[in-house]
PDB file of N, CA and C in Angstrom:
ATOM      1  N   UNK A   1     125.541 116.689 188.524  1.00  0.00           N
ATOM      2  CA  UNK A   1     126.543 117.692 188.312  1.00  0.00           C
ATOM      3  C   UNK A   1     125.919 119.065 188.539  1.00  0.00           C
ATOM      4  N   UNK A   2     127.144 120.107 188.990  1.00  0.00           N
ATOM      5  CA  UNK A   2     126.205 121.216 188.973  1.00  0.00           C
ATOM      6  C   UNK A   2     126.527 122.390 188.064  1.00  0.00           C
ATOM      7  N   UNK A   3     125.725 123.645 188.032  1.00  0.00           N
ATOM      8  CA  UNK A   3     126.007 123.934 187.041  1.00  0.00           C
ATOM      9  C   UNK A   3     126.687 125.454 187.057  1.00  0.00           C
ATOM     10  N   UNK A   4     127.233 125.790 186.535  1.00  0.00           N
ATOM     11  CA  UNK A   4     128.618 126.498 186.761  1.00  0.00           C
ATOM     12  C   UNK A   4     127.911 127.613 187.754  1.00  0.00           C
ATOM     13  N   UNK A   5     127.258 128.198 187.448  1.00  0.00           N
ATOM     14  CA  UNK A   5     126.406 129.842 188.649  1.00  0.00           C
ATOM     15  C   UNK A   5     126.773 128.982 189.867  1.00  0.00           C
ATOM     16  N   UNK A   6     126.597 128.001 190.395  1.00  0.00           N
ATOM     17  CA  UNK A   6     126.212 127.130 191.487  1.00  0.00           C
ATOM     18  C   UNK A   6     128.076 126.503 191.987  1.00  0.00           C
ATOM     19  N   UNK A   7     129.472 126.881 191.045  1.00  0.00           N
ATOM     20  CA  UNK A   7     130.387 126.743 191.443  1.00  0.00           C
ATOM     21  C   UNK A   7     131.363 128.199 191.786  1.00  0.00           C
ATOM     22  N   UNK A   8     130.657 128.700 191.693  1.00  0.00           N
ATOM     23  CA  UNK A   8     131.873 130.030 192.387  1.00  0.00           C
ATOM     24  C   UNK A   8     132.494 130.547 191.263  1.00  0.00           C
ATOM     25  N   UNK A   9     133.679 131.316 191.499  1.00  0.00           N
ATOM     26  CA  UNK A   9     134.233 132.154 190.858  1.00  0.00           C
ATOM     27  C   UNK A   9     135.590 131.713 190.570  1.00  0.00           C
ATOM     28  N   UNK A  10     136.068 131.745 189.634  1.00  0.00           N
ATOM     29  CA  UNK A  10     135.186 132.254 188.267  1.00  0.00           C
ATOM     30  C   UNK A  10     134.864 131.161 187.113  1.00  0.00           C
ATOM     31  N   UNK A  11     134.029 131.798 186.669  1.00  0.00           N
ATOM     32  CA  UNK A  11     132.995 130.747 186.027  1.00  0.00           C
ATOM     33  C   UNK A  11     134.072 129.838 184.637  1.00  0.00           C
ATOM     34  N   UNK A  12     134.841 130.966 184.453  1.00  0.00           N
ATOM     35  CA  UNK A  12     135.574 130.187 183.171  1.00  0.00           C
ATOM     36  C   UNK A  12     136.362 129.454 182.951  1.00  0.00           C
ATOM     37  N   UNK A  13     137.221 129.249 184.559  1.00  0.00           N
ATOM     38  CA  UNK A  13     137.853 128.028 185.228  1.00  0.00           C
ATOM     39  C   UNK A  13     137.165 126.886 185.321  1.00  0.00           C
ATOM     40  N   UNK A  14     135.763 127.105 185.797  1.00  0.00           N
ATOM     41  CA  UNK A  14     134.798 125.982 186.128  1.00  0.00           C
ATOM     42  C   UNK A  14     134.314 125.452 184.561  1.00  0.00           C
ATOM     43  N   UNK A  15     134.623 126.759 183.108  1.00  0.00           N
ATOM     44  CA  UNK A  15     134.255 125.976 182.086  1.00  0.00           C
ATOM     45  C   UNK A  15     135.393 124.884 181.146  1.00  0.00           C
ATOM     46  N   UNK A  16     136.327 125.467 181.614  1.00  0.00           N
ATOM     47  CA  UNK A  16     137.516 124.464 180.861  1.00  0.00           C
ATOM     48  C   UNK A  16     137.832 123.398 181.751  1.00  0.00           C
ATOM     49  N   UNK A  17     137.267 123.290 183.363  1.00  0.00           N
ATOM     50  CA  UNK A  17     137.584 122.556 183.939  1.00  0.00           C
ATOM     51  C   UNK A  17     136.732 121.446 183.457  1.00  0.00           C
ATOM     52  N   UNK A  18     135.250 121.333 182.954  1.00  0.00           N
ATOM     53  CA  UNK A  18     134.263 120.628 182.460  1.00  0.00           C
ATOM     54  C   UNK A  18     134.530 120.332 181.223  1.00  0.00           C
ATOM     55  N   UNK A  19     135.061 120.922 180.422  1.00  0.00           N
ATOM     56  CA  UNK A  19     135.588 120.526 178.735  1.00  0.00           C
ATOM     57  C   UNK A  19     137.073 119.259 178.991  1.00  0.00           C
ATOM     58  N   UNK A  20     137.841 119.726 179.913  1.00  0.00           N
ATOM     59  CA  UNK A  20     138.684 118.832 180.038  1.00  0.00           C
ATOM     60  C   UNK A  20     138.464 117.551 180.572  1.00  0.00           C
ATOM     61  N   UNK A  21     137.671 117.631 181.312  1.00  0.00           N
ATOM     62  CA  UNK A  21     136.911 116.475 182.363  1.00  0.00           C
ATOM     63  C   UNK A  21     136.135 115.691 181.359  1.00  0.00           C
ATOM     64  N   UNK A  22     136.046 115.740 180.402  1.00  0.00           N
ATOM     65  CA  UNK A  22     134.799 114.987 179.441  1.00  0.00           C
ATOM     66  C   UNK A  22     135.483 114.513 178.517  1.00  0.00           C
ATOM     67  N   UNK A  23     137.176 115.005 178.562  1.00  0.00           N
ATOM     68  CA  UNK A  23     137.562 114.217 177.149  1.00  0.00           C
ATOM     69  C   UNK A  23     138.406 112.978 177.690  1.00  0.00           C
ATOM     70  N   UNK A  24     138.627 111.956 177.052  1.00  0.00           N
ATOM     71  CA  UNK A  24     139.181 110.670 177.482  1.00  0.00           C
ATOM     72  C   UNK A  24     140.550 110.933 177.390  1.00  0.00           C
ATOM     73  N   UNK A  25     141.548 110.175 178.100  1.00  0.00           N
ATOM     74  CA  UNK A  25     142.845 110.625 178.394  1.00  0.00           C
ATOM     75  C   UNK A  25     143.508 110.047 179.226  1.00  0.00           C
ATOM     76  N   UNK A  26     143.202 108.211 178.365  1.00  0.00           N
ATOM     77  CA  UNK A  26     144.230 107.398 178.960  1.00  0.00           C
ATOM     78  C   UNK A  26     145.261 107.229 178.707  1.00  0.00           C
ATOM     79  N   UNK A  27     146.390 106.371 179.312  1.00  0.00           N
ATOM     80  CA  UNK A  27     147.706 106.413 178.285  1.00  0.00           C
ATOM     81  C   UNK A  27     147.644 106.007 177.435  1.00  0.00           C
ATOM     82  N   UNK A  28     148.646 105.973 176.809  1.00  0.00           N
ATOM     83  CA  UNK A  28     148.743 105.733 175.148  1.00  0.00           C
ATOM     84  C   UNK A  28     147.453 106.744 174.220  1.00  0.00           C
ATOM     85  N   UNK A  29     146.467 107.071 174.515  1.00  0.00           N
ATOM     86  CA  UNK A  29     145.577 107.339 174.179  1.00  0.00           C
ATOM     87  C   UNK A  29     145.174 109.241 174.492  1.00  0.00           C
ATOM     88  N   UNK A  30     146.030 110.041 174.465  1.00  0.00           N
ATOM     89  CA  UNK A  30     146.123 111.067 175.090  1.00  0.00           C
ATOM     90  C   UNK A  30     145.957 112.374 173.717  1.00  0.00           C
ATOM     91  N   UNK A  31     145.513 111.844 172.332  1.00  0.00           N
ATOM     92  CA  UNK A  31     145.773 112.407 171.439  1.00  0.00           C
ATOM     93  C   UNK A  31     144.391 113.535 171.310  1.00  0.00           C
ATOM     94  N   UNK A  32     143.536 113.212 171.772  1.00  0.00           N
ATOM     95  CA  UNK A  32     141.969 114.612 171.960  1.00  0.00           C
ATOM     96  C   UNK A  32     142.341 115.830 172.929  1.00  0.00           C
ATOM     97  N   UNK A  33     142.966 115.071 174.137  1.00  0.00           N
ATOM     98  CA  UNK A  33     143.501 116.028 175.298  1.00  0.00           C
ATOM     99  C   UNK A  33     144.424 116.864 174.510  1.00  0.00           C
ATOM    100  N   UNK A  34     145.458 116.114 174.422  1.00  0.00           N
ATOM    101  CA  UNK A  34     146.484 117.168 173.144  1.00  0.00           C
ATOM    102  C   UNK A  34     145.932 117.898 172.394  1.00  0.00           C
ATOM    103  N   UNK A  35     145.041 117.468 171.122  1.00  0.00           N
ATOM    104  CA  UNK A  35     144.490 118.718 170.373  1.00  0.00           C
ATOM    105  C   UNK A  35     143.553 119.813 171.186  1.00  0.00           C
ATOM    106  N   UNK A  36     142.952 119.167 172.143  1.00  0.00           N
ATOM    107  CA  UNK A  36     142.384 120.398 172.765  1.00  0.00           C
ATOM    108  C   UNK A  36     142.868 122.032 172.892  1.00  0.00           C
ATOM    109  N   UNK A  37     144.203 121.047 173.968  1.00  0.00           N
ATOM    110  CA  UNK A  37     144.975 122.068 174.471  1.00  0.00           C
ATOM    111  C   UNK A  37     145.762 122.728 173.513  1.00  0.00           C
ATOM    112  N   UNK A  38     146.107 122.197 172.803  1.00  0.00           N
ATOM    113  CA  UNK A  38     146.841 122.858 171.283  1.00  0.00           C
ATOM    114  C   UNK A  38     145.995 123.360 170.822  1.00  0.00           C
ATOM    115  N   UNK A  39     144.413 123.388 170.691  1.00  0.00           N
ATOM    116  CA  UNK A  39     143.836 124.367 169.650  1.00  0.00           C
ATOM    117  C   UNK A  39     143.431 125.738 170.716  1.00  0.00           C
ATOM    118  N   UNK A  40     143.374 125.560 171.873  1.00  0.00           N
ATOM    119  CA  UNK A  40     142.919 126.626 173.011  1.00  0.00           C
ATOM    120  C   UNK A  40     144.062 127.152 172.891  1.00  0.00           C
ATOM    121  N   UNK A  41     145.675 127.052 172.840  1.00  0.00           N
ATOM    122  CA  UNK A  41     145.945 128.006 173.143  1.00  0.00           C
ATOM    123  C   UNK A  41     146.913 128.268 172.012  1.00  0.00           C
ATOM    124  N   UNK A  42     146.327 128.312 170.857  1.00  0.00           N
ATOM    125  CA  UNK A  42     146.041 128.724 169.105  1.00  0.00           C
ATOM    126  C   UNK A  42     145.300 130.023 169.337  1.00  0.00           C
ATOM    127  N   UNK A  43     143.813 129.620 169.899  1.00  0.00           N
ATOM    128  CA  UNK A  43     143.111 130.211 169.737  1.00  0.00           C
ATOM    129  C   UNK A  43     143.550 131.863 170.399  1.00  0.00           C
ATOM    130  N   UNK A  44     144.441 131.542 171.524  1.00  0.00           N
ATOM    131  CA  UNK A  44     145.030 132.602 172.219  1.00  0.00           C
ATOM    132  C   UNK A  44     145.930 133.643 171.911  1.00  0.00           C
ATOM    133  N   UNK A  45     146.302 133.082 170.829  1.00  0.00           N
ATOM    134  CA  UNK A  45     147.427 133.463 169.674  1.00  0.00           C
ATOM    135  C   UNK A  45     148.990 133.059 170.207  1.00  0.00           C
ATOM    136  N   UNK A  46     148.898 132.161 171.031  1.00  0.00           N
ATOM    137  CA  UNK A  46     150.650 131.201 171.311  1.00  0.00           C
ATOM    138  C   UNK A  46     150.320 130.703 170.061  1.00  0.00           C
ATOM    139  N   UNK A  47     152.209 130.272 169.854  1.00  0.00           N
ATOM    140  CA  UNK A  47     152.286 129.546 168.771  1.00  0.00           C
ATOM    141  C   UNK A  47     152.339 128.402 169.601  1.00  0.00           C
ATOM    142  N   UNK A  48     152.695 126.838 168.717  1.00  0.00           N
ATOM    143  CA  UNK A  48     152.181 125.452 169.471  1.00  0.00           C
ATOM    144  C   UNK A  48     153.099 124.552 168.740  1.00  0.00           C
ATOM    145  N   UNK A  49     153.993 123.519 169.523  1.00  0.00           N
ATOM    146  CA  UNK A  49     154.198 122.254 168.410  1.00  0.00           C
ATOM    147  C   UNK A  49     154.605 121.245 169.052  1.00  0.00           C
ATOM    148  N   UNK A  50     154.091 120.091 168.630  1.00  0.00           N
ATOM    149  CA  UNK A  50     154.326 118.933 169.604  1.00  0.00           C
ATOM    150  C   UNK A  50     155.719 118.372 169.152  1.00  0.00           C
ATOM    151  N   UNK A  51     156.314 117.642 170.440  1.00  0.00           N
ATOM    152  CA  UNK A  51     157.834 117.002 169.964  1.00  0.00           C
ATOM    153  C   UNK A  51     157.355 115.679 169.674  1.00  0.00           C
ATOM    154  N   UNK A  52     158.959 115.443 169.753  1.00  0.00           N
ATOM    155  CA  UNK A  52     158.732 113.341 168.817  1.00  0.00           C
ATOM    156  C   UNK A  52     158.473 113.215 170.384  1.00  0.00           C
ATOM    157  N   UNK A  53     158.475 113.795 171.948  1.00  0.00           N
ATOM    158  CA  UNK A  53     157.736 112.780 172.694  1.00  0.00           C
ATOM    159  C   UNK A  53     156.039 113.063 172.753  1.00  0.00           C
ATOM    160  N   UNK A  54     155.917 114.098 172.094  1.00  0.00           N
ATOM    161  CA  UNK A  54     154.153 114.178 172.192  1.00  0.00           C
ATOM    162  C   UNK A  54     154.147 114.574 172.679  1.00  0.00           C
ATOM    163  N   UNK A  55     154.650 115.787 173.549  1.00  0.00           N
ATOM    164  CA  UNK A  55     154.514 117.044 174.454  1.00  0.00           C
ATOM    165  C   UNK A  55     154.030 118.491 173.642  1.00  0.00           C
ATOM    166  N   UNK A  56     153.611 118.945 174.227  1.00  0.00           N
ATOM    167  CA  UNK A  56     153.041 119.878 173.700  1.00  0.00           C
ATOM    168  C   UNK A  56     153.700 120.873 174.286  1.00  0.00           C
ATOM    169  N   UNK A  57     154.424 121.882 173.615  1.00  0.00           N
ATOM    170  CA  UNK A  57     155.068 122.867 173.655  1.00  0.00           C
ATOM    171  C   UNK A  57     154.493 124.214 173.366  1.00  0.00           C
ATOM    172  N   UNK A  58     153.901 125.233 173.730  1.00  0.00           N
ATOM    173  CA  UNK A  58     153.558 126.510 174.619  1.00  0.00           C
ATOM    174  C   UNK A  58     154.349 127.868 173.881  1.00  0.00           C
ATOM    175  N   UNK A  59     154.459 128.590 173.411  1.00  0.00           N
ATOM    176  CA  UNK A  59     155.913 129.498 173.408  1.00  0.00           C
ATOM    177  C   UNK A  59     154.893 130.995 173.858  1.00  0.00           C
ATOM    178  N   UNK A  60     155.054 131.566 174.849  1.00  0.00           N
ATOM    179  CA  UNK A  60     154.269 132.654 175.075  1.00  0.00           C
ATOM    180  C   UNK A  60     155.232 133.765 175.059  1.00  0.00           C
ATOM    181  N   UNK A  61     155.138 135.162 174.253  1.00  0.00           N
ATOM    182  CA  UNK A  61     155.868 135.859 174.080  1.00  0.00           C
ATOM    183  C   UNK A  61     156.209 136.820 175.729  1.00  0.00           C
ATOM    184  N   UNK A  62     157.156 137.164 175.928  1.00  0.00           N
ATOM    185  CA  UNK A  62     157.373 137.925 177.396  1.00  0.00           C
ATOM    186  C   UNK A  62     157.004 139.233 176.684  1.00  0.00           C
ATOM    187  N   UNK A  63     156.843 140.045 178.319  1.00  0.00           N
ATOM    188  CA  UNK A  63     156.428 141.521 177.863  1.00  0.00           C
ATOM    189  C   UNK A  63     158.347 142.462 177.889  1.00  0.00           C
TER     190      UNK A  63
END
């Protein structure tokens, strides 16, 4: 593998692209991928909530 200096621009695409790539995320089995992405974009300050299908829902405020 190589290591992010060595993939171009920009580097922070190339780092969530490697965090996502490492977590397992078969069907039925999709529940790490989910919290991921639900806690990243927590961390962003979206609010977040999954439905009864297990989708993960986003709400980003407009300007």
């Amino acid at each position: 593998m190589q290591n992010l200096d060595e993939l171009g621009s920009p580097e922070e695409f190339w780092d969530y692209f490697f965090k996502i790539f490492r977590i397992p995320r078969c069907t039925q089995n999709e529940d790490q991928i989910r919290n991921f992405i639900k806690n990243e974009a927590e961390k962003c300050g979206y609010s977040t909530e999954i439905d009864k299908a297990k989708n993960i829902v986003i709400r980003i405020r407009s300007n």
